[in-house]
C-alpha atoms as a PDB file:
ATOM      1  CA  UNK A   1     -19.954 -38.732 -39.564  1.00  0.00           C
ATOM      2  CA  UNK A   2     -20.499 -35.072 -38.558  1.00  0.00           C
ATOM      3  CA  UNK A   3     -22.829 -35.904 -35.633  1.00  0.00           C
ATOM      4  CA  UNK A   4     -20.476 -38.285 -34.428  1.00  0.00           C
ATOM      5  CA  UNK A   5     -17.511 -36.514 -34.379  1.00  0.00           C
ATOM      6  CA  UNK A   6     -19.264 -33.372 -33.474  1.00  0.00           C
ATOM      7  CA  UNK A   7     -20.535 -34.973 -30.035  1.00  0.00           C
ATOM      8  CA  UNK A   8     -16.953 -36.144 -29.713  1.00  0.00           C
ATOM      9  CA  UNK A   9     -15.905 -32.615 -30.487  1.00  0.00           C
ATOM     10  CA  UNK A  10     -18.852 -31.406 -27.626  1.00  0.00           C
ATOM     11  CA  UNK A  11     -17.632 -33.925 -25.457  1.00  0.00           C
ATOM     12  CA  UNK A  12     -14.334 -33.278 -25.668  1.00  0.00           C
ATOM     13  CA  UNK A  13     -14.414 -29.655 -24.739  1.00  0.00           C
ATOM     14  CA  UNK A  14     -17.141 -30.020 -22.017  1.00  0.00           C
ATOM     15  CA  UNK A  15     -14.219 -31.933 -19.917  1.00  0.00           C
ATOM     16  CA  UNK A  16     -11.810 -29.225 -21.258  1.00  0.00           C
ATOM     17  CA  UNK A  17     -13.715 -26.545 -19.300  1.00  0.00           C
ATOM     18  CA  UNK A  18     -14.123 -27.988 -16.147  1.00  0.00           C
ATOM     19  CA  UNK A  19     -10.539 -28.539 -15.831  1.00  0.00           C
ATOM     20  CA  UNK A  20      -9.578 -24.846 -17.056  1.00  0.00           C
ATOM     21  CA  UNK A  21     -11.986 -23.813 -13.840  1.00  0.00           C
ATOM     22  CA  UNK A  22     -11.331 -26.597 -11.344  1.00  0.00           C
ATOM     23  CA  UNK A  23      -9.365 -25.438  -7.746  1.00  0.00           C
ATOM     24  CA  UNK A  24      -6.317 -26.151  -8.038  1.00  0.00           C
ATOM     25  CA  UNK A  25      -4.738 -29.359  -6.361  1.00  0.00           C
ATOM     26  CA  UNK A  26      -1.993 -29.337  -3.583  1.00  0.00           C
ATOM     27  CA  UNK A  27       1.414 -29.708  -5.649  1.00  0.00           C
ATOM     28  CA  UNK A  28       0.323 -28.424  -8.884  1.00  0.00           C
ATOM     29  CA  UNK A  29       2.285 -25.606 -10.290  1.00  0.00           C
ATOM     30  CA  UNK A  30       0.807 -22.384 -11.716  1.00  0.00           C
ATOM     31  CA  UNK A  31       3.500 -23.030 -14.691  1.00  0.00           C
ATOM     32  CA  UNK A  32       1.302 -26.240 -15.614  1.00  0.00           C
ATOM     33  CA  UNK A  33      -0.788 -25.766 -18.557  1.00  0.00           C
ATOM     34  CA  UNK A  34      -4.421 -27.161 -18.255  1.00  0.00           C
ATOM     35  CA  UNK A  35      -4.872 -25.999 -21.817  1.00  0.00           C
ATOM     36  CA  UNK A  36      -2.178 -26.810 -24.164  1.00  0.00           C
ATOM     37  CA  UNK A  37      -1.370 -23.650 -26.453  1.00  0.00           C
ATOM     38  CA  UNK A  38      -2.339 -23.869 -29.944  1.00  0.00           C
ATOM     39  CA  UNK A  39      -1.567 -21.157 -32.422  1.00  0.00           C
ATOM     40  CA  UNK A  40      -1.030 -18.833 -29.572  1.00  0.00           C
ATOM     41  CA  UNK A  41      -1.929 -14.819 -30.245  1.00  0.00           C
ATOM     42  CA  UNK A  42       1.405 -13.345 -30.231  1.00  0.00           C
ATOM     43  CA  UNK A  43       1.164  -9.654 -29.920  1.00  0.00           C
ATOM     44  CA  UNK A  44      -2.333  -7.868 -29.019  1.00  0.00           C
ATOM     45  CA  UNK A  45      -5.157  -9.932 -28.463  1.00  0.00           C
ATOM     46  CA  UNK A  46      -9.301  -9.259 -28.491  1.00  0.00           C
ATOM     47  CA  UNK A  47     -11.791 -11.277 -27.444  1.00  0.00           C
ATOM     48  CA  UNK A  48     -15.355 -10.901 -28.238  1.00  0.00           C
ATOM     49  CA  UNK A  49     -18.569 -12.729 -27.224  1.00  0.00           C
ATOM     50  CA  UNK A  50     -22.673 -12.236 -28.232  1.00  0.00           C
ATOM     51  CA  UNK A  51     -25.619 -14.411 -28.094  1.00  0.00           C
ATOM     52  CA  UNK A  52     -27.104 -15.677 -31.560  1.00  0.00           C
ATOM     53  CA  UNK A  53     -30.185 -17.427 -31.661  1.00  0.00           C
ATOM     54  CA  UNK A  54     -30.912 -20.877 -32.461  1.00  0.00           C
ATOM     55  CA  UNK A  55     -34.815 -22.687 -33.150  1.00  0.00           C
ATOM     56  CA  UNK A  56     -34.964 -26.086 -30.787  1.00  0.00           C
ATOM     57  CA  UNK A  57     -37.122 -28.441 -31.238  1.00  0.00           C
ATOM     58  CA  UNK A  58     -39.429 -29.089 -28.195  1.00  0.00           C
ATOM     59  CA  UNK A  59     -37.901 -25.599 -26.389  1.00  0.00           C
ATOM     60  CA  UNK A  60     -38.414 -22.857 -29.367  1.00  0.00           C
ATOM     61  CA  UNK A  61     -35.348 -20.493 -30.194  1.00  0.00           C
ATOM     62  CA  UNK A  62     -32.602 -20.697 -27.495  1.00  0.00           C
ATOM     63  CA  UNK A  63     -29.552 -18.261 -27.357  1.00  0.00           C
ATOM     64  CA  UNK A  64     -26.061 -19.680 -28.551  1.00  0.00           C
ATOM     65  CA  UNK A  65     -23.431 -17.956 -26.925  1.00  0.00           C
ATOM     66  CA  UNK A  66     -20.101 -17.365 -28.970  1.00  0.00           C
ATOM     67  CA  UNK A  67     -16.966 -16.354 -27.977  1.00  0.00           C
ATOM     68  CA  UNK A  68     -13.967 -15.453 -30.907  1.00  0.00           C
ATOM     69  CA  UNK A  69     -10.600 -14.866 -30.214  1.00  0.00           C
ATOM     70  CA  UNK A  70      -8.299 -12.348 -32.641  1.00  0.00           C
ATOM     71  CA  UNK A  71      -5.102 -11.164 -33.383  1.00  0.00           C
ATOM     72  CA  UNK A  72      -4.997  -7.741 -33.085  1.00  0.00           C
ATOM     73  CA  UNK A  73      -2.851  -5.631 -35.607  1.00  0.00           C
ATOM     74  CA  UNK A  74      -2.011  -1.673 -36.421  1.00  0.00           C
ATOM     75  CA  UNK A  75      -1.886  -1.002 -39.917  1.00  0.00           C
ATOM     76  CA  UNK A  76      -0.915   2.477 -41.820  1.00  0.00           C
ATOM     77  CA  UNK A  77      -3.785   3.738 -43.772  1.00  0.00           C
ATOM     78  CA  UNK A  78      -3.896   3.122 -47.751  1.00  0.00           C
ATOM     79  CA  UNK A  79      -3.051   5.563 -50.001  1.00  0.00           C
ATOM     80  CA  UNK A  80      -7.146   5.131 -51.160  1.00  0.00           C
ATOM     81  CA  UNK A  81      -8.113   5.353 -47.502  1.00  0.00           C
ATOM     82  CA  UNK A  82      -6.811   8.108 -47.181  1.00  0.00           C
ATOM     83  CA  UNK A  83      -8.073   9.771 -50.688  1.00  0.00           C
ATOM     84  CA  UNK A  84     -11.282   8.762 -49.159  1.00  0.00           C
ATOM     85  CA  UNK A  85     -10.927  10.271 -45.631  1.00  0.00           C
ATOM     86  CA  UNK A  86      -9.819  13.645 -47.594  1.00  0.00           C
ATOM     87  CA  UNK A  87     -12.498  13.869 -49.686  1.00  0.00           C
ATOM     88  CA  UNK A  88     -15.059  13.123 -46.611  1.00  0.00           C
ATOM     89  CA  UNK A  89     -13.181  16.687 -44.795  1.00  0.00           C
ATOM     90  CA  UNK A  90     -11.222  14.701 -42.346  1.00  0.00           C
ATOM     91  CA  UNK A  91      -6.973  15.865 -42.019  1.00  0.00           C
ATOM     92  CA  UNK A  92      -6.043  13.252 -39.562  1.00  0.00           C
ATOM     93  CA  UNK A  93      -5.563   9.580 -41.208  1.00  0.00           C
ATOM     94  CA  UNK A  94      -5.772   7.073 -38.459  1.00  0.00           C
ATOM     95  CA  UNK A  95      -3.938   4.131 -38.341  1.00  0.00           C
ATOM     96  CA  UNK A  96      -6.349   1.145 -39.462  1.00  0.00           C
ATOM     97  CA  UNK A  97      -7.443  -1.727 -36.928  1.00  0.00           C
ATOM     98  CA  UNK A  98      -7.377  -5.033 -38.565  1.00  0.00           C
ATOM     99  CA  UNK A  99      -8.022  -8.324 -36.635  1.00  0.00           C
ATOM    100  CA  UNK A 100      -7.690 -11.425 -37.952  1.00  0.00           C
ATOM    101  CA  UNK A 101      -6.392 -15.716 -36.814  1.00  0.00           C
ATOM    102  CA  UNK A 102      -9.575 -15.955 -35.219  1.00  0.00           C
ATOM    103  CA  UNK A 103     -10.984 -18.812 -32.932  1.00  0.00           C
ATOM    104  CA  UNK A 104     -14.473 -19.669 -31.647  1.00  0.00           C
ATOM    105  CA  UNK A 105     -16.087 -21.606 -29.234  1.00  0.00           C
ATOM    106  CA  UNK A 106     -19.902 -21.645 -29.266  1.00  0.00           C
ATOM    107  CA  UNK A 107     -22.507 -23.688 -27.553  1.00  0.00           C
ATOM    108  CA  UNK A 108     -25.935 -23.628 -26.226  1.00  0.00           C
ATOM    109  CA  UNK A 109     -25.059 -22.588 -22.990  1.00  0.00           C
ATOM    110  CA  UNK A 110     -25.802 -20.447 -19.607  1.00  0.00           C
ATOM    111  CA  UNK A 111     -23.492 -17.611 -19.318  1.00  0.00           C
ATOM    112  CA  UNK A 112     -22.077 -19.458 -16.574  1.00  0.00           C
ATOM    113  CA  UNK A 113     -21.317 -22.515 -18.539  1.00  0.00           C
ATOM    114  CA  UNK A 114     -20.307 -20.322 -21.369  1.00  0.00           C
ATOM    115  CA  UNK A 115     -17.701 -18.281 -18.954  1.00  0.00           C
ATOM    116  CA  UNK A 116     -15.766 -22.256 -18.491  1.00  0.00           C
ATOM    117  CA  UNK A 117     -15.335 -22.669 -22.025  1.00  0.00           C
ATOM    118  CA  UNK A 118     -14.669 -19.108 -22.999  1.00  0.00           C
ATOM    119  CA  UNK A 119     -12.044 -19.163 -20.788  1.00  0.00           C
ATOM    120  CA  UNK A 120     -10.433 -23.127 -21.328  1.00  0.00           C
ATOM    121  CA  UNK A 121     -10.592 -21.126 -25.528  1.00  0.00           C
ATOM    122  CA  UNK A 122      -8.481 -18.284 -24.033  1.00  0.00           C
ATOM    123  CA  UNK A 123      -6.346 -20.533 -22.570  1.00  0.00           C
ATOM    124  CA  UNK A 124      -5.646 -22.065 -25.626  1.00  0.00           C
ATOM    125  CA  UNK A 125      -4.720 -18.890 -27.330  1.00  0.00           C
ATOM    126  CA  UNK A 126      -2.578 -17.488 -24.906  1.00  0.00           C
ATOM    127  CA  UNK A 127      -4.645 -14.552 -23.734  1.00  0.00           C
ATOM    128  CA  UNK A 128      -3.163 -15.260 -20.364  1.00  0.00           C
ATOM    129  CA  UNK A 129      -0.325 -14.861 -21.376  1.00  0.00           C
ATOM    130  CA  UNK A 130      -0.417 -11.420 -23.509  1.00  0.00           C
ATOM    131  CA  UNK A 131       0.295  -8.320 -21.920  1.00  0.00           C
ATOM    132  CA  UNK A 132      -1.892  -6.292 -24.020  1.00  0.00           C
ATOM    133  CA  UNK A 133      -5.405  -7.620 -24.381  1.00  0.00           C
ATOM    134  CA  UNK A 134      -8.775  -5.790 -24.882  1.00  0.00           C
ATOM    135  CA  UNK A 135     -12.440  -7.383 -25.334  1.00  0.00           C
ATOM    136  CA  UNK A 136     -15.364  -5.199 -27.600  1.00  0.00           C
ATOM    137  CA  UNK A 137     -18.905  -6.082 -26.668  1.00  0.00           C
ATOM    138  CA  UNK A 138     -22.663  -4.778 -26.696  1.00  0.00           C
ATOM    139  CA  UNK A 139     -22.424  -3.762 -23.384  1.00  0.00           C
ATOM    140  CA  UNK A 140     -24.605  -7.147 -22.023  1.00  0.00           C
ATOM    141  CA  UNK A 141     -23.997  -7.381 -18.194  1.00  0.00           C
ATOM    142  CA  UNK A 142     -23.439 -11.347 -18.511  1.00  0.00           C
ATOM    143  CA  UNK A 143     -20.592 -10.435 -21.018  1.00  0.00           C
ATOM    144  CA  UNK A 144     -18.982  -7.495 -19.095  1.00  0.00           C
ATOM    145  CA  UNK A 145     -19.169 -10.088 -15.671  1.00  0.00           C
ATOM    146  CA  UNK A 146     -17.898 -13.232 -17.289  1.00  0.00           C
ATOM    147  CA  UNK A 147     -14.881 -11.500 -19.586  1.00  0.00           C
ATOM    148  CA  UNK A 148     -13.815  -9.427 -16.262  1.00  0.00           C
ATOM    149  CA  UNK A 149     -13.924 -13.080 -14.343  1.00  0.00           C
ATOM    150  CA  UNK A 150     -11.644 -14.741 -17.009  1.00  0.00           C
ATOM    151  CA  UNK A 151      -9.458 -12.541 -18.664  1.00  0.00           C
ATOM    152  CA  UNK A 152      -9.353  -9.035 -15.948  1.00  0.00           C
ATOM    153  CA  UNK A 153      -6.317  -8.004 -17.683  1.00  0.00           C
ATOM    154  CA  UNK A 154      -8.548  -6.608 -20.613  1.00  0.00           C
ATOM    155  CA  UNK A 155      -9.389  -3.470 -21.376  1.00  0.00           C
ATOM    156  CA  UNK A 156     -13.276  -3.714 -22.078  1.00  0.00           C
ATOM    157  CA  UNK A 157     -14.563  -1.083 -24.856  1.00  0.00           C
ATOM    158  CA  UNK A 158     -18.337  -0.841 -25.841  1.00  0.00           C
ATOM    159  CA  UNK A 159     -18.387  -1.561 -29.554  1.00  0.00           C
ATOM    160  CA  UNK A 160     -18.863   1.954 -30.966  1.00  0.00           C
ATOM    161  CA  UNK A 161     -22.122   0.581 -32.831  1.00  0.00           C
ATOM    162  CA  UNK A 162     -24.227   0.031 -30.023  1.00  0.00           C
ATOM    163  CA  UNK A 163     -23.077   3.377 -28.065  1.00  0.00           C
ATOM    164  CA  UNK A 164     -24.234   5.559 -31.225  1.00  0.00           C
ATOM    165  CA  UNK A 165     -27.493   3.593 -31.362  1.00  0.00           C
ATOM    166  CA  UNK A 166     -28.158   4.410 -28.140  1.00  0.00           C
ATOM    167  CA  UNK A 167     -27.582   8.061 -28.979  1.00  0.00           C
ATOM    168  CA  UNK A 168     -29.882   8.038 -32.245  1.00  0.00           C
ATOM    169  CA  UNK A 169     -33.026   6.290 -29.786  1.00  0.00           C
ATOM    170  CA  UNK A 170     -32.748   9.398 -27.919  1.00  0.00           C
ATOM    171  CA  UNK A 171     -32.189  11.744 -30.341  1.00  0.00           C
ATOM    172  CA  UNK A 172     -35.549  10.733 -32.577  1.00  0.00           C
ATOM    173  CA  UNK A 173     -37.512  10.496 -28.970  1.00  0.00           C
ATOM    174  CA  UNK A 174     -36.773  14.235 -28.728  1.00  0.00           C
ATOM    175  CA  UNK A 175     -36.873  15.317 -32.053  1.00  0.00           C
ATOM    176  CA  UNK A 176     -38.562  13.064 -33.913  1.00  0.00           C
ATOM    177  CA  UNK A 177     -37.224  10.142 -36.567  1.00  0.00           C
ATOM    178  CA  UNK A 178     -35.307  11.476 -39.183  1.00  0.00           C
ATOM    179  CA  UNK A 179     -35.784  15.094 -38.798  1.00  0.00           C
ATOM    180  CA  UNK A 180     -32.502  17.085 -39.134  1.00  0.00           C
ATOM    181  CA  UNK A 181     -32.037  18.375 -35.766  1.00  0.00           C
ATOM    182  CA  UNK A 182     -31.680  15.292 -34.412  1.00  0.00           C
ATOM    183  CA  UNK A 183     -28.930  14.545 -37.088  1.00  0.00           C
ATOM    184  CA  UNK A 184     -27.022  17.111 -35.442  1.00  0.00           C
ATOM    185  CA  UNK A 185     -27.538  16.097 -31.617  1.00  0.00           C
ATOM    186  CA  UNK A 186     -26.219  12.272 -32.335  1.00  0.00           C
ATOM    187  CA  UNK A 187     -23.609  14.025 -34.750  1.00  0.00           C
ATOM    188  CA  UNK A 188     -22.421  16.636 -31.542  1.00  0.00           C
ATOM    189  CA  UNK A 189     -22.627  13.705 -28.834  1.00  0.00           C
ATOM    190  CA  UNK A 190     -20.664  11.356 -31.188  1.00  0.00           C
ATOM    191  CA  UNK A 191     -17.311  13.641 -31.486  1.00  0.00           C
ATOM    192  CA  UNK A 192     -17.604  13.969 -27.622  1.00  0.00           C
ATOM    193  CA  UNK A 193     -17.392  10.433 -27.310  1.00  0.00           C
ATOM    194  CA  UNK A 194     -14.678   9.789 -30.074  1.00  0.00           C
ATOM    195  CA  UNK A 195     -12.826  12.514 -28.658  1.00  0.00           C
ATOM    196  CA  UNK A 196     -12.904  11.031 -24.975  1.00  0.00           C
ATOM    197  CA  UNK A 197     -15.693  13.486 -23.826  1.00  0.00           C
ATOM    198  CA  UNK A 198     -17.593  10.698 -22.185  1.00  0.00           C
ATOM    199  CA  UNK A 199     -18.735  13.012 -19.171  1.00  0.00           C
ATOM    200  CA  UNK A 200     -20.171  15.416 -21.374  1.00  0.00           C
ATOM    201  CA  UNK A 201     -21.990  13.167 -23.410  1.00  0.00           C
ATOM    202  CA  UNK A 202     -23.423  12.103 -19.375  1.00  0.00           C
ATOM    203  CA  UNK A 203     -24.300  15.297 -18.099  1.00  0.00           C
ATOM    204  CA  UNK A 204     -26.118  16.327 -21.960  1.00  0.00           C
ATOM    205  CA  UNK A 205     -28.143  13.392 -20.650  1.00  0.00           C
ATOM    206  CA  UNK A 206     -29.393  13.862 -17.545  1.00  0.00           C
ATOM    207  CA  UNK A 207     -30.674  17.435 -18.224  1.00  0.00           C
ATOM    208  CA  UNK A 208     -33.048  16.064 -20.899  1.00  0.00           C
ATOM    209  CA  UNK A 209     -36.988  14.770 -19.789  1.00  0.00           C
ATOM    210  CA  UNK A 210     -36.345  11.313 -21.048  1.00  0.00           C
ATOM    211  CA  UNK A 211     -38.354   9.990 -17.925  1.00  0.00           C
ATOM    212  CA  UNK A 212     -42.121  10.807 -19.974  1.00  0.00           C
ATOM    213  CA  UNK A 213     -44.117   7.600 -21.084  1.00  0.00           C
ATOM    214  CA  UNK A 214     -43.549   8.723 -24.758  1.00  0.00           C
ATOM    215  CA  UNK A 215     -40.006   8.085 -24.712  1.00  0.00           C
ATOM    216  CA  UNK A 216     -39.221   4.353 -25.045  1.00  0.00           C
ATOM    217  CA  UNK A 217     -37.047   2.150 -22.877  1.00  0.00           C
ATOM    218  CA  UNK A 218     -34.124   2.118 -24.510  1.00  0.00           C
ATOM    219  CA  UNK A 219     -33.868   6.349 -24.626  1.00  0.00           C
ATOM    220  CA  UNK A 220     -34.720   6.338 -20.881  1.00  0.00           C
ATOM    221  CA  UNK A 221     -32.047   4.248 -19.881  1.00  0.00           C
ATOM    222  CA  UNK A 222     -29.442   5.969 -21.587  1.00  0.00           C
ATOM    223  CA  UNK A 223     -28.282   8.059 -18.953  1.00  0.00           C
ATOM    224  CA  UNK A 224     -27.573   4.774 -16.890  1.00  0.00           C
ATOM    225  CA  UNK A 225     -26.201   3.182 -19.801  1.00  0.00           C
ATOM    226  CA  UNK A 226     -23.687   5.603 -20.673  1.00  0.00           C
ATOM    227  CA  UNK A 227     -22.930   6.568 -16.860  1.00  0.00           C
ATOM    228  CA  UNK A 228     -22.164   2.524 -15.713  1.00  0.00           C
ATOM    229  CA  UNK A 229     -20.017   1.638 -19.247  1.00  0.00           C
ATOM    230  CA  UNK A 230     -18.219   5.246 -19.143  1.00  0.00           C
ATOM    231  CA  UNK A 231     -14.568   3.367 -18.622  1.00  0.00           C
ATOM    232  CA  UNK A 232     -16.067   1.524 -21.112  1.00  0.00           C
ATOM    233  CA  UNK A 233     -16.359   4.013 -23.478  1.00  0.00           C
ATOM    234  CA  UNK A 234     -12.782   5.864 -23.459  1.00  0.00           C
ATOM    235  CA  UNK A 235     -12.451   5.560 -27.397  1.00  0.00           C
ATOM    236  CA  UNK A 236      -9.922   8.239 -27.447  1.00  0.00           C
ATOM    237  CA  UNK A 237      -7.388   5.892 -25.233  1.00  0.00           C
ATOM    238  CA  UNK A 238      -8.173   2.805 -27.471  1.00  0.00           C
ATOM    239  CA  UNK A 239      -7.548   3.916 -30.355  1.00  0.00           C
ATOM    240  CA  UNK A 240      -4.285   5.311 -28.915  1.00  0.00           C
ATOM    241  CA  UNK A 241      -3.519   2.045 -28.072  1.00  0.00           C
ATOM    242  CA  UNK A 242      -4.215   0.242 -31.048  1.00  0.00           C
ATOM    243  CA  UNK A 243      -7.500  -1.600 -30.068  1.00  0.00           C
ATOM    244  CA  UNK A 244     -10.302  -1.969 -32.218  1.00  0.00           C
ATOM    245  CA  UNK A 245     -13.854  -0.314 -31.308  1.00  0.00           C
ATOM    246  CA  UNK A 246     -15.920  -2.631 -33.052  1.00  0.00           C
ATOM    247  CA  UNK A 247     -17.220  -5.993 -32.494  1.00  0.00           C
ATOM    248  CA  UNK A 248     -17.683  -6.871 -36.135  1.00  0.00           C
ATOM    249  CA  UNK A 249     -16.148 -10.289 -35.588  1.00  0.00           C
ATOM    250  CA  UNK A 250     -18.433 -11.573 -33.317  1.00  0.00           C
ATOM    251  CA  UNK A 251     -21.663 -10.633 -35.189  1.00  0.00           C
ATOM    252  CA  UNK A 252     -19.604 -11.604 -38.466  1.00  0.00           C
ATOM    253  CA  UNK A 253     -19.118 -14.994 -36.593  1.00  0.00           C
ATOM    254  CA  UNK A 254     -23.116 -15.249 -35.275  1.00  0.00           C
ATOM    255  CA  UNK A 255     -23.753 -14.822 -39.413  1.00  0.00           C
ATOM    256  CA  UNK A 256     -21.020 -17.512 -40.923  1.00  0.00           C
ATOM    257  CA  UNK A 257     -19.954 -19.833 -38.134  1.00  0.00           C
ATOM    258  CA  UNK A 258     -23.873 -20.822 -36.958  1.00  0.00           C
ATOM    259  CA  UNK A 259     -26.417 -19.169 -38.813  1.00  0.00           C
ATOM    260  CA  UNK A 260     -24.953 -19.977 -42.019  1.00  0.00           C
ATOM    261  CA  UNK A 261     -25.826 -23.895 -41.082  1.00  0.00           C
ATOM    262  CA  UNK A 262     -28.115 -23.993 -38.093  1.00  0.00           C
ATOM    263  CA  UNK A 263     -30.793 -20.996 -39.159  1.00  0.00           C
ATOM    264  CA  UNK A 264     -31.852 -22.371 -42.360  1.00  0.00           C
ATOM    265  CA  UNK A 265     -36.103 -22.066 -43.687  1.00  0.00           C
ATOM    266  CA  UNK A 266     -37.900 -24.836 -41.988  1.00  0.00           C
ATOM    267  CA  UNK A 267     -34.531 -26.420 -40.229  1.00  0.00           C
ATOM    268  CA  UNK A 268     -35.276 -26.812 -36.332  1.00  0.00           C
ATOM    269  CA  UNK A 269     -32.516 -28.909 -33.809  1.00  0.00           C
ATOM    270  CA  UNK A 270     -32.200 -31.667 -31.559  1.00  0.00           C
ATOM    271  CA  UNK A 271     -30.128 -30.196 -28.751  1.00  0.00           C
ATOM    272  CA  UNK A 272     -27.583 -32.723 -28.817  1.00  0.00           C
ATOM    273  CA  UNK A 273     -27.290 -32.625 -32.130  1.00  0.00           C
ATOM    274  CA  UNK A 274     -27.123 -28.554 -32.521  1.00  0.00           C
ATOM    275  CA  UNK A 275     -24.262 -29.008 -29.218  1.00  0.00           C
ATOM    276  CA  UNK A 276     -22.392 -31.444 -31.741  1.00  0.00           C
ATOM    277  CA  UNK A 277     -22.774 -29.087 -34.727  1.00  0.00           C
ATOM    278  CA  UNK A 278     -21.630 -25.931 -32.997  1.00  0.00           C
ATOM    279  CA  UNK A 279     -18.738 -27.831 -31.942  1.00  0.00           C
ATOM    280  CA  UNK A 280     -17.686 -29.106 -35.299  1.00  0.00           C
ATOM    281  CA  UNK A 281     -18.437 -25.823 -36.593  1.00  0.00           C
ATOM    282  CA  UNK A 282     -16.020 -24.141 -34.279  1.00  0.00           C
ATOM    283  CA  UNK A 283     -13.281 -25.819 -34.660  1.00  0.00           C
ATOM    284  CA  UNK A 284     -14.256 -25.599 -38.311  1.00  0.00           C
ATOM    285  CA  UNK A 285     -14.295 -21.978 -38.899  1.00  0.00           C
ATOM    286  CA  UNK A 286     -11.230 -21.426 -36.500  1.00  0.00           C
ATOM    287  CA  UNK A 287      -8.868 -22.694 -38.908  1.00  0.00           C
ATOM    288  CA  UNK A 288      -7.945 -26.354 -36.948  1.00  0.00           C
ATOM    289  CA  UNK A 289     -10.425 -29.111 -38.263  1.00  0.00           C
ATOM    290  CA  UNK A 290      -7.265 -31.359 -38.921  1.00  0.00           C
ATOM    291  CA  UNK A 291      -5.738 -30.588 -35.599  1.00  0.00           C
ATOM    292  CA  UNK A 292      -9.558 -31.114 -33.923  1.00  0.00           C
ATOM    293  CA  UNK A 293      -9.708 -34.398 -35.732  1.00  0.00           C
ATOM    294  CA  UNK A 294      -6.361 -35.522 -34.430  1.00  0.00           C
ATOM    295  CA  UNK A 295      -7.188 -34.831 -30.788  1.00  0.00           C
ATOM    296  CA  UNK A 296     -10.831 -36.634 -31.137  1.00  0.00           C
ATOM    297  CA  UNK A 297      -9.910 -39.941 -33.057  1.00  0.00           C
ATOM    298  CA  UNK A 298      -5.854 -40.215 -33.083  1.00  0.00           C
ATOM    299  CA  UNK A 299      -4.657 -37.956 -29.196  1.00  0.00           C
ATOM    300  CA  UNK A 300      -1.024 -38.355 -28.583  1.00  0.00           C
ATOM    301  CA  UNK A 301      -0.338 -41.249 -26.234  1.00  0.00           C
END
């Protein structure tokens, strides 16, 4: 029953996103909906999107590519958040970030493929419609291309994870891992960028001899890295706008949406049947298996 209404599901939303992207006809009007809203993001709106592997059978692990849509929402901090924020030194108590109605769509797709069905999703959700919209990521080039295709509205942020790893691979290729001075470089470079100090953080860079063989990849492009996302990386103006800097609900999503059921000991896929599963699962975990159900096996005539 799952595989058959998940390939329904898969089937369903393949068609879906190649009318969200088709050219438009002569006498249809940009007022027509090719996705019909459901539960439509009222206020603020993120969307985030990551790769997460899956084993296939005959082709070895493949990349998934997942795409969740959230509410975004401002919050006052608790009266323990900020007991804990006090004790920790810090006098400002920053509003808290909480997002939440999310959506998926996931499939084992090309980014390209994946940018139709991201988009027919935002559709859906009414990111077209929002006026304030913002998108956290790794900082993947397929992401940054395909988000800035769909939705160019958003404001794109670098989830503050990944930028402060960056800044710890350089920091232990000049100072060695775990010794205390290098502590203090990521813990310098990391108020710059909080603070909005992105060009410092750039120009600290590129007077250090990260070009040797010793240092490894990831510490030598860091200048580049930080240089191309720098717009990216204004987390002084998001958080002044209310936008989250993390992309916890993406990697939360790679964990409990498909891992949970498709990365078990020993488990490998079909890829039809690992299409029909990620479809089920999304509509699943977004909250509308009734409504999904309805559209496959009862759609309004």
């Amino acid at each position: 029953m799952t595989k058959a209404f998940g390939a329904e599901m898969a089937a369903c939303k393949a068609a879906e996103a190649q009318q969200a992207i088709a050219v438009s006809q002569v006498g249809e009007s940009p007022r027509e909906r090719r996705v019909a809203l459901h539960e439509p993001i009222q206020a603020a709106s993120n969307v985030s999107s990551d790769g997460v592997m899956v084993f296939v059978r005959g082709e070895g692990w493949k990349e998934a590519k997942m795409a969740v849509f959230s509410a975004v929402e401002v919050l006052p901090p608790t009266a323990e958040r900020r007991r804990r924020e006090q004790r920790r030194g810090k006098r400002q108590h920053e509003d808290v970030v909480r997002l939440s109605k999310h959506s998926y769509c996931v499939g084992l797709w090309d980014a390209d493929t994946f940018g139709a069905y991201q988009y027919a999703e935002g559709l859906r959700r009414g990111l077209d419609l929002s006026d304030r919209c913002c998108s956290v990521n790794d900082g993947a080039r397929w992401i940054e291309r395909i988000t800035q295709a769909n939705f160019p509205h958003a404001e794109q942020v670098v989830d503050w994870g990944h930028s402060v790893q960056h800044l710890w691979t350089v920091a232990d290729a000049l100072y060695g891992e775990g010794q205390p001075a290098a502590a203090r470089w990521v813990a310098q470079r990391k108020d710059e960028l909080w603070t909005g100090d992105i060009e410092r953080v750039i120009r600290v860079l590129d007077t250090l001899d990260l070009a040797r063989p010793a240092c490894p990849d990831l510490a030598r492009q860091a200048p580049g890295y930080f240089r191309h996302n720098r717009k990216r990386m204004r987390y002084d103006h998001f958080r002044a706008q209310g936008y989250p800097v993390g992309s916890g609900t993406v990697e939360s999503g790679a964990k409990n949406v498909v891992q949970r059921r498709l990365k078990r000991p020993g488990r490998g896929w079909n890829p039809d049947n690992a299409q029909a599963m990620l479809a089920a699962l999304g509509e699943l975990s977004s909250g509308r298996f009734q409504w999904a159900w309805q559209q496959v096996y009862h759609p309004a005539a």
